[in-house]
C-alpha atoms as a PDB file:
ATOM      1  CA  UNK A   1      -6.686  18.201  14.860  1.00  0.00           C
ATOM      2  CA  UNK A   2      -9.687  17.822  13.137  1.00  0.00           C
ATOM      3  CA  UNK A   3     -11.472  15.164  11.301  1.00  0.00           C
ATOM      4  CA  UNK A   4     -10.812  16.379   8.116  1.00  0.00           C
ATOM      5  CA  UNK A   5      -7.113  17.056   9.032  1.00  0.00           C
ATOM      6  CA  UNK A   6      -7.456  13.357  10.132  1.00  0.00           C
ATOM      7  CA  UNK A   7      -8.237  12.244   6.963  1.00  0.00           C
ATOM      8  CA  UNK A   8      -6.265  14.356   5.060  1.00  0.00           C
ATOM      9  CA  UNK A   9      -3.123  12.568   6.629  1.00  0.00           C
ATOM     10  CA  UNK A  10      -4.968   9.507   6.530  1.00  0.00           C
ATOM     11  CA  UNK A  11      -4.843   9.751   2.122  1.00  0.00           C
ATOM     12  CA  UNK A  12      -1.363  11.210   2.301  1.00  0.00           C
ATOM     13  CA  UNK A  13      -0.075   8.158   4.124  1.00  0.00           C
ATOM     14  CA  UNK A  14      -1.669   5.639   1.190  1.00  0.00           C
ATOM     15  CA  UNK A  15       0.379   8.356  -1.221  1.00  0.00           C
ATOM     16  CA  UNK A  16       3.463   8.140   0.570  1.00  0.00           C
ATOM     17  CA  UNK A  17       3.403   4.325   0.224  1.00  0.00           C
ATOM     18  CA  UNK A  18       2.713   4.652  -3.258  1.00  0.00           C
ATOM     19  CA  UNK A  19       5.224   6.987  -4.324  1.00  0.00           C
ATOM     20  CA  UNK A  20       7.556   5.195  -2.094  1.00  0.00           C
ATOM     21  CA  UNK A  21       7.286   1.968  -4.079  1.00  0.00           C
ATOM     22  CA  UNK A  22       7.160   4.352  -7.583  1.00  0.00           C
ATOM     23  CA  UNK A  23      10.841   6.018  -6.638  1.00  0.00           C
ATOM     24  CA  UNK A  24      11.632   2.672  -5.659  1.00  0.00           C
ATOM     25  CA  UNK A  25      12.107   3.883  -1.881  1.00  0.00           C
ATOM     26  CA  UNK A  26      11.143   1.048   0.171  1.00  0.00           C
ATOM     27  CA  UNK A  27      12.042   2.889   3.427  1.00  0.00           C
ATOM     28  CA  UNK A  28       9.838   5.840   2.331  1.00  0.00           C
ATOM     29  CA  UNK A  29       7.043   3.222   1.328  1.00  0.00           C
ATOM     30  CA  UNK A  30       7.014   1.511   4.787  1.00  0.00           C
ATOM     31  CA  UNK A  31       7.142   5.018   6.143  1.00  0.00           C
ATOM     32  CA  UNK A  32       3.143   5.148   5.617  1.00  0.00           C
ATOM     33  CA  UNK A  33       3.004   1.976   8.171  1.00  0.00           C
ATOM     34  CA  UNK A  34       2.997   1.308  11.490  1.00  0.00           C
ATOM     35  CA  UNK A  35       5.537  -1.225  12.861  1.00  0.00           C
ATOM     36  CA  UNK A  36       2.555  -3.497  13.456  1.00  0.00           C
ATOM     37  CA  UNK A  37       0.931  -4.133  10.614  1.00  0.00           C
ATOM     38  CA  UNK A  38      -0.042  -6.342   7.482  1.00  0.00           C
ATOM     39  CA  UNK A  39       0.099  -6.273   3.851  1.00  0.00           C
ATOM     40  CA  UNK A  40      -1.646  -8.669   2.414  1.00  0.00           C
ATOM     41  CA  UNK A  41      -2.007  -9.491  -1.114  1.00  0.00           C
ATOM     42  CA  UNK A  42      -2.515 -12.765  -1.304  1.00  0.00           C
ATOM     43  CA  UNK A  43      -6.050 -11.997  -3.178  1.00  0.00           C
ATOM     44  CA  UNK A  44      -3.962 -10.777  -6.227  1.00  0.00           C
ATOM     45  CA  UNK A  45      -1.707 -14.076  -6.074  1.00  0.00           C
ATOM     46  CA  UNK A  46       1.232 -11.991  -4.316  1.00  0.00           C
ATOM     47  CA  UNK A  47       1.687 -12.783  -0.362  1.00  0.00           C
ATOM     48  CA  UNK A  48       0.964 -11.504   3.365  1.00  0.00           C
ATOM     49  CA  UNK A  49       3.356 -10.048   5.129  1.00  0.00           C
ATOM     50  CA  UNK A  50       3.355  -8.831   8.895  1.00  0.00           C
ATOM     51  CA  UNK A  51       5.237  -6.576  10.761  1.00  0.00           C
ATOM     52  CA  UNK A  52       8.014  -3.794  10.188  1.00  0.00           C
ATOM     53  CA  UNK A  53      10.998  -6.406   8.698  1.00  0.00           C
ATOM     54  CA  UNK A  54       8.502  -8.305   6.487  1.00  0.00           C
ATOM     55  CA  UNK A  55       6.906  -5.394   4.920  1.00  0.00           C
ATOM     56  CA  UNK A  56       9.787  -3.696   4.020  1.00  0.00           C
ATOM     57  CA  UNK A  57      11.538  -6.904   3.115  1.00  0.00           C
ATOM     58  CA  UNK A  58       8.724  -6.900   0.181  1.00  0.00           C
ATOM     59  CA  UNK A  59       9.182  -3.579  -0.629  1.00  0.00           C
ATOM     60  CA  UNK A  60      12.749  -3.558  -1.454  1.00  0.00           C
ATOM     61  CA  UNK A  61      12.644  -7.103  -3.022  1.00  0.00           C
ATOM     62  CA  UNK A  62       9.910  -5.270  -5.310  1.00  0.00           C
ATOM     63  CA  UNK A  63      12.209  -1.824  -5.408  1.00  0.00           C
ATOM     64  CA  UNK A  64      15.087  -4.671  -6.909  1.00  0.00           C
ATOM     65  CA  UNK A  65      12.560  -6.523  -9.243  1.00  0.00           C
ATOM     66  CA  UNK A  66      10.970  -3.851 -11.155  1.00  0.00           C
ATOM     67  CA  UNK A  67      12.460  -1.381 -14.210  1.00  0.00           C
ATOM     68  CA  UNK A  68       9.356   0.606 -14.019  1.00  0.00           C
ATOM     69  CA  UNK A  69       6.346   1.204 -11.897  1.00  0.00           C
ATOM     70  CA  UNK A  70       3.367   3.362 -10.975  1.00  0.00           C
ATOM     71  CA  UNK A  71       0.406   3.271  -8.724  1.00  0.00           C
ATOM     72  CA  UNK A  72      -2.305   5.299  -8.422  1.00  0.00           C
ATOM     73  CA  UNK A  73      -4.537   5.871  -5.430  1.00  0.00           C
ATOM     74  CA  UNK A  74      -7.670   7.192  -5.674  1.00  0.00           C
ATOM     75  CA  UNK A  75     -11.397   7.073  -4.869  1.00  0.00           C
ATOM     76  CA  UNK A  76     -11.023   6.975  -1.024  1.00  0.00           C
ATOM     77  CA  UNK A  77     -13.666   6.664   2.083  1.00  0.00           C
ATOM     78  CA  UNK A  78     -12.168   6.762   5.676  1.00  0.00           C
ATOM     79  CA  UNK A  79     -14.721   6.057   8.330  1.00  0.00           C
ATOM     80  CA  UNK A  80     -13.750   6.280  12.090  1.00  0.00           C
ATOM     81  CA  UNK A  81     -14.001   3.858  14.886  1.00  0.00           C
ATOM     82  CA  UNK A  82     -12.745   5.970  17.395  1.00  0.00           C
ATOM     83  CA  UNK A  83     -10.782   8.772  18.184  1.00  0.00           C
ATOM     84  CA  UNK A  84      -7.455   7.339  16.956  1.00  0.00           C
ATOM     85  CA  UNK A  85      -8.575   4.562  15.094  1.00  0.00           C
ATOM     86  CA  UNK A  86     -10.657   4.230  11.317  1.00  0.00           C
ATOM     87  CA  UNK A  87     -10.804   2.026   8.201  1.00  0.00           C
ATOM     88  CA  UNK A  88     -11.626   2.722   4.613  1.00  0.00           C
ATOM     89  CA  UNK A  89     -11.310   1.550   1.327  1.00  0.00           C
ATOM     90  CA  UNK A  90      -9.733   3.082  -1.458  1.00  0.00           C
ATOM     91  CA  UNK A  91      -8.383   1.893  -5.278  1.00  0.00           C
ATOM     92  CA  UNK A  92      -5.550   1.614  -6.717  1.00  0.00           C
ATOM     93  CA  UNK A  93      -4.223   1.306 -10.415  1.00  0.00           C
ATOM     94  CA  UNK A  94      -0.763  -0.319 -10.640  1.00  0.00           C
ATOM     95  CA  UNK A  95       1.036  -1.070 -13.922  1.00  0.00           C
ATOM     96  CA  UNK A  96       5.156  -1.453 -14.711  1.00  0.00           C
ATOM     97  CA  UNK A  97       7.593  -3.754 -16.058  1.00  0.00           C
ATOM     98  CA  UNK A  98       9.713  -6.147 -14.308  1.00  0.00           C
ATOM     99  CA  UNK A  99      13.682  -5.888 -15.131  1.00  0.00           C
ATOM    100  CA  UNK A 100      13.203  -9.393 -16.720  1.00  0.00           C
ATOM    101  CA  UNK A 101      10.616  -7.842 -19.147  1.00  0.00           C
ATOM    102  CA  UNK A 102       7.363  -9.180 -17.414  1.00  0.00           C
ATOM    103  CA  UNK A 103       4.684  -6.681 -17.727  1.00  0.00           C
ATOM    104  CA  UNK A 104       2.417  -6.325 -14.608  1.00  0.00           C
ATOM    105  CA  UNK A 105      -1.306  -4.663 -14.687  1.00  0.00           C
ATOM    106  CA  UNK A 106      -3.231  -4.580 -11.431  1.00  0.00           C
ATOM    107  CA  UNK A 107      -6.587  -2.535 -10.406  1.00  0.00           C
ATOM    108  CA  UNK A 108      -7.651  -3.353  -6.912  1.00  0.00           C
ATOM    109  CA  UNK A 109      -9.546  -2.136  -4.115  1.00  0.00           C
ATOM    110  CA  UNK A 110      -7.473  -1.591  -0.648  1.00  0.00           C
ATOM    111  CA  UNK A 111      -9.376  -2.054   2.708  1.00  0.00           C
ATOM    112  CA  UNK A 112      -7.337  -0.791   4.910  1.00  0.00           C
ATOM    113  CA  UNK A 113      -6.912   0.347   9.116  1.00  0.00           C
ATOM    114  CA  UNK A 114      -5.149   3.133  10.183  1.00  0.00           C
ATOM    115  CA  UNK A 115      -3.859   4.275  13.111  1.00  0.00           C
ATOM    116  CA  UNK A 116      -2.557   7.259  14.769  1.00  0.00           C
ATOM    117  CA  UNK A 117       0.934   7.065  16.407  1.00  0.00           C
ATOM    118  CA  UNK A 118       1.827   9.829  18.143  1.00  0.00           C
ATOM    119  CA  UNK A 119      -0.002  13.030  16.047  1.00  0.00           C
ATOM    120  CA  UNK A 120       0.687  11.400  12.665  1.00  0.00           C
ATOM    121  CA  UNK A 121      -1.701   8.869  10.993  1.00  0.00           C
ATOM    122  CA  UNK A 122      -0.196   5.306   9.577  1.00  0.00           C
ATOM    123  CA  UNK A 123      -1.688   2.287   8.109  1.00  0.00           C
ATOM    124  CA  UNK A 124      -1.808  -0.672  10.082  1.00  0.00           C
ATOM    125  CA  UNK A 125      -3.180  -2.823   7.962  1.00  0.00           C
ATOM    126  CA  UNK A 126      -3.811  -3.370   3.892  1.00  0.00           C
ATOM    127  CA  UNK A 127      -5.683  -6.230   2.168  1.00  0.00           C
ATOM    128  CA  UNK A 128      -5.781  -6.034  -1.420  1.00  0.00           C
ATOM    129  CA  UNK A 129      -8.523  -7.345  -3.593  1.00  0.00           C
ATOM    130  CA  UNK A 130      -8.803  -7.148  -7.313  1.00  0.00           C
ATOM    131  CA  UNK A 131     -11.418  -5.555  -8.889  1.00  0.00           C
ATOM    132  CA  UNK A 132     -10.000  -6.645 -12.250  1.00  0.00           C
ATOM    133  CA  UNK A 133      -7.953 -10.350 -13.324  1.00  0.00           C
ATOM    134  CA  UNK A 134      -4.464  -8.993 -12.332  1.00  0.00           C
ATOM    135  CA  UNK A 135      -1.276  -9.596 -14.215  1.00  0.00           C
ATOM    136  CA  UNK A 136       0.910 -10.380 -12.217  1.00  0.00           C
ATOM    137  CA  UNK A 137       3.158 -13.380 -14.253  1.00  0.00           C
ATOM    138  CA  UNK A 138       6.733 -12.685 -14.255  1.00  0.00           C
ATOM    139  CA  UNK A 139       6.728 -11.019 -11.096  1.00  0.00           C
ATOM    140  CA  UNK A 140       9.125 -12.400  -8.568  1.00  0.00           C
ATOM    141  CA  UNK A 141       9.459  -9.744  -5.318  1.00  0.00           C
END
């Protein structure tokens, strides 16, 4: 495979995860990470959360919370640290509304690890920063 195949996987597996959460699918969301890693948010006042049952615990408590949701990913850089192993950064642009009515606005930047297991390329690891004040009252996943 080559290294732009690499990274093409690499940005579908960030847009998996978000259209994942979006169709609130939170076994297709966790589908974009390996059964190792972290998602931590704790920058945008949200929480960290490691490993396979954690993740996805998140992602269907948010699948349950939310009427309406979407995330955009965008603006990506993937730089390799060895031949099945890379980091990058790339933003993301999240707005929706909480069943209870809460609206939620959040533009952040994602460093993130990936990892290839077996010939397909996951995240193993996502901390979220914002690059604007996030709203994030009223949201309770």
């Amino acid at each position: 495979m080559s290294r732009a195949e690499d990274i093409q996987q690499i940005v579908n597996a960030t847009l998996l995860y978000a259209r994942g959460l979006d169709l609130f699918d939170p076994d297709e969301a966790l589908s974009a990470y390996t059964d190792d890693a972290y998602w931590d948010a704790t920058a945008v006042g949200l929480k960290r959360f490691e490993g396979r049952d954690e993740i996805h615990g998140f992602f269907k408590a948010d699948a349950e919370s939310m009427a309406e949701q979407f995330h955009i990913m965008t603006n990506h850089i993937v730089e390799f640290d060895g031949p099945d192993t890379a980091h990058g950064t790339n933003y993301v642009f999240s707005e929706g509304k909480t069943k209870s009515g809460a609206a939620i606005k959040a533009i952040a930047l994602n460093r993130d690890e990936y990892r290839r297991v077996g010939d397909t390329w996951k995240i193993s690891g996502r901390a979220i920063s914002p690059l604007t004040a996030p709203q994030m009252e009223g949201f309770d996943a």
